[in-house]
Structures are given as structure tokens and as C-alpha cells.
C-alpha atoms as a PDB file:
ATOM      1  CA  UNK A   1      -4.428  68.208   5.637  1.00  0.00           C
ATOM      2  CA  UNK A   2      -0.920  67.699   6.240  1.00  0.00           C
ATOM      3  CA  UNK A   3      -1.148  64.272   7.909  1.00  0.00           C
ATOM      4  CA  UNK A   4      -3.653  63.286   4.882  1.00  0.00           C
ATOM      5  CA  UNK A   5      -1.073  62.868   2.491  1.00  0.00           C
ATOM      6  CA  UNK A   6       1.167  60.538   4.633  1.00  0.00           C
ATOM      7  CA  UNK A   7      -1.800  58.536   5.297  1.00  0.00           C
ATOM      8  CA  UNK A   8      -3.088  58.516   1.978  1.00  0.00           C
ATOM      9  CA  UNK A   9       0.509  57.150   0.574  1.00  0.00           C
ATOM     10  CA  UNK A  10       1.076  55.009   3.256  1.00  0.00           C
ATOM     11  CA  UNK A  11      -2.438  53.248   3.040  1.00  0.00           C
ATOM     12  CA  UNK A  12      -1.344  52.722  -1.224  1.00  0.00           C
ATOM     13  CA  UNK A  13       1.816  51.325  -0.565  1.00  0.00           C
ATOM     14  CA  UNK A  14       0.446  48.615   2.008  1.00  0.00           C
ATOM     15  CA  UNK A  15      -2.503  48.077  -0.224  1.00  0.00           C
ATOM     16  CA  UNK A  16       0.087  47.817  -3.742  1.00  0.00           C
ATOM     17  CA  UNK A  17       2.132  45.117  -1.119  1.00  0.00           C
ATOM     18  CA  UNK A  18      -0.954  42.652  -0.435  1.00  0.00           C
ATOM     19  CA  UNK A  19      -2.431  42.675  -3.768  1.00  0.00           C
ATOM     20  CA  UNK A  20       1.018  41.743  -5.034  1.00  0.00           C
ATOM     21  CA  UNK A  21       1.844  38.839  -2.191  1.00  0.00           C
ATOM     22  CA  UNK A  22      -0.821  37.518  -3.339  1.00  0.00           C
ATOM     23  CA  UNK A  23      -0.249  37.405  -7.273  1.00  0.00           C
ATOM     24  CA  UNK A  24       3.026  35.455  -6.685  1.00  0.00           C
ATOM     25  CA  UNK A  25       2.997  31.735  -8.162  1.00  0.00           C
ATOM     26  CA  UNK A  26       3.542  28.645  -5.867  1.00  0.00           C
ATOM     27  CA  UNK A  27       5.611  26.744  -8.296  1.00  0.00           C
ATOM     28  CA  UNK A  28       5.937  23.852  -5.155  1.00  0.00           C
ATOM     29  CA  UNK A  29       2.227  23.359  -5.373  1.00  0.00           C
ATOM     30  CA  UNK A  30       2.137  23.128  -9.598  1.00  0.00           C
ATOM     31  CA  UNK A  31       5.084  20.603  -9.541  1.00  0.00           C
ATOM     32  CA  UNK A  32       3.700  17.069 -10.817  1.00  0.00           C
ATOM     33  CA  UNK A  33       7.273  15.929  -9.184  1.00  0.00           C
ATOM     34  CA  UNK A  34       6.930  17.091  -5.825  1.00  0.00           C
ATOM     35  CA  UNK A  35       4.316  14.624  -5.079  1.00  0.00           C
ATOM     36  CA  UNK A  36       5.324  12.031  -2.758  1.00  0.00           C
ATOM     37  CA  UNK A  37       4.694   8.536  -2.792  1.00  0.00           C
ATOM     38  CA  UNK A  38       1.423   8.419  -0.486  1.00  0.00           C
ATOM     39  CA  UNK A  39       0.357  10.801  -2.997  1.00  0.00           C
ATOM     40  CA  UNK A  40       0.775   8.388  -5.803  1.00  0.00           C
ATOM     41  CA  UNK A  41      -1.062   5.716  -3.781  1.00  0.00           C
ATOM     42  CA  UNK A  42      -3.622   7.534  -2.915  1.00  0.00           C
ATOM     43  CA  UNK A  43      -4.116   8.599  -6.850  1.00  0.00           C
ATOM     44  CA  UNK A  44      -4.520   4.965  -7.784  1.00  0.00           C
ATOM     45  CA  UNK A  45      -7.298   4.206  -4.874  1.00  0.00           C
ATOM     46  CA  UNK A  46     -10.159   3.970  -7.545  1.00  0.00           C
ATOM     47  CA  UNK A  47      -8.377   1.193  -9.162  1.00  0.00           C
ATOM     48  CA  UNK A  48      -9.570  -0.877  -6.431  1.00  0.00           C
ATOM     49  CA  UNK A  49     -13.438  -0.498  -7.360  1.00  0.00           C
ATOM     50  CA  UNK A  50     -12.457  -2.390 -10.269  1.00  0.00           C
ATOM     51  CA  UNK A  51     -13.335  -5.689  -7.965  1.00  0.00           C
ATOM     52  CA  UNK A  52     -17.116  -4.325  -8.461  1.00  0.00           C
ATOM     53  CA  UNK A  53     -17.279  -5.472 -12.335  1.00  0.00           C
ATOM     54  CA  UNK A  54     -15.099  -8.472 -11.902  1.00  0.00           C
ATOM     55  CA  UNK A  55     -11.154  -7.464 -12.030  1.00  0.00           C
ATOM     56  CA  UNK A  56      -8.535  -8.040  -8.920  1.00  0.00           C
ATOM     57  CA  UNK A  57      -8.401  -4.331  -8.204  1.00  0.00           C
ATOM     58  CA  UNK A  58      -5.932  -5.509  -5.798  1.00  0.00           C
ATOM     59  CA  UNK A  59      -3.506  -6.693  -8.205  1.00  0.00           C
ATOM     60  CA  UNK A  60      -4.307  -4.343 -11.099  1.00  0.00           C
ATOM     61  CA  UNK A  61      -3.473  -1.624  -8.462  1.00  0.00           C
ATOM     62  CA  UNK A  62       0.005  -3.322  -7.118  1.00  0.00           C
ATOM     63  CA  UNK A  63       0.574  -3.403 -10.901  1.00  0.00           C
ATOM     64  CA  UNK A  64       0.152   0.244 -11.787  1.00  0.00           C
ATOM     65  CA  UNK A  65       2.598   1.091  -8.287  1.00  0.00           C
ATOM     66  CA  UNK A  66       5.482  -1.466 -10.106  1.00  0.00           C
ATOM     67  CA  UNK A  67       4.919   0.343 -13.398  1.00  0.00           C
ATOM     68  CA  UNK A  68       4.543   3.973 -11.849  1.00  0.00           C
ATOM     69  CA  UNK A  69       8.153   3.159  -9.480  1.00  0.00           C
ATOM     70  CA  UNK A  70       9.763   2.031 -12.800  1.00  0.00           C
ATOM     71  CA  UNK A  71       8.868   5.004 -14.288  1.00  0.00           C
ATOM     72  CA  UNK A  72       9.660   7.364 -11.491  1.00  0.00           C
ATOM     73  CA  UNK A  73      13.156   5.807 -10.944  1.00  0.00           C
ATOM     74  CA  UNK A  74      13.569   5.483 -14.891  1.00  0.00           C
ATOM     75  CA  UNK A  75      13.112   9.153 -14.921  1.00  0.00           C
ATOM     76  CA  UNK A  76      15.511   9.722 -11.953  1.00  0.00           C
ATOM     77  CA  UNK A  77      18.212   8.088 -14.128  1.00  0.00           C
ATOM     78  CA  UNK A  78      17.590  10.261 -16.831  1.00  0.00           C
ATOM     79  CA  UNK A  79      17.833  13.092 -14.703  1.00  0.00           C
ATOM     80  CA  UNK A  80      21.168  12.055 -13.015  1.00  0.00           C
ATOM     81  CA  UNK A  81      22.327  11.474 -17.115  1.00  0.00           C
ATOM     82  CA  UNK A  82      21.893  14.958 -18.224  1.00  0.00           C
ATOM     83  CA  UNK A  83      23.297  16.525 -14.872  1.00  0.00           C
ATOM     84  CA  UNK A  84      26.420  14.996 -15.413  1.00  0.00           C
ATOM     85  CA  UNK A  85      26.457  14.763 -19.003  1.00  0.00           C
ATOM     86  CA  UNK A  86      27.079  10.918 -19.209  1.00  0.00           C
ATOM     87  CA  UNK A  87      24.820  10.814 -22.301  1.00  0.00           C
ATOM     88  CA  UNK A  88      26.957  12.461 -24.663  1.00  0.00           C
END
């Protein structure tokens, strides 16, 4: 009866440790910004099926990667702004 109790407590702490590993957020995995730029290029694939109904899917996809670069380093120079505090 002795040895239960150990046992008993020991088998609640363990369990109380996995359930809470895995509760814990991936905030890596939820970041829109963390996506690299295959990622991006690989998001932007369907654009190419626009050939099927009579659009350069080609071009209308090189188009969205100029405008979605722009963007990204646009927001990069934002970013670098309010770091240093250059916008004030």
C-alpha cells in the first residue's frame, strides 16, 4: 500500500506533464512572416491554370511575385523605421 501512493503521484505528475507539452502554441508555425520565398511561389501555382480560359498565367504569375517582393521588402522598411525610430 505503501509503494501505491508513490506510484499513484508519480503516474499524475507524468500524465499533468504530457497533456501540458502538448497544449503549448507553436507561434513559428502561425507566423504568416516566417514563410519563405518557395513558400510564396508555391502559393501562387494556381495562377498558372489561368492559361486554361485564355490569360498568360505565366506573366500574370511573374506579376503577382514583383508585386508580392514589393510588398514584402516595403514592409521590411517599415519594420527597420519603427525599430530605430526614424519615423518620428
Amino acid at each position: 500500500m505503501k509503494t501505491m501512493l508513490p506510484l499513484r503521484f508519480i503516474s499524475i505528475i507524468f500524465s499533468t506533464i504530457l497533456f501540458s507539452s502538448g497544449c503549448q502554441k507553436k507561434t513559428a508555425a502561425t507566423n504568416p512572416n516566417s514563410r519563405s520565398k518557395n513558400e510564396l511561389r508555391e502559393s501562387t501555382k494556381p495562377l498558372q491554370a489561368a492559361d486554361l480560359v485564355g490569360y498568360d498565367g505565366t506573366k500574370l504569375r511573374k506579376s503577382v511575385h514583383r508585386i508580392t517582393e514589393a510588398n514584402d521588402k516595403h514592409n521590411q522598411e517599415i519594420k527597420n523605421m519603427v525599430e530605430t525610430g526614424e519615423g518620428q
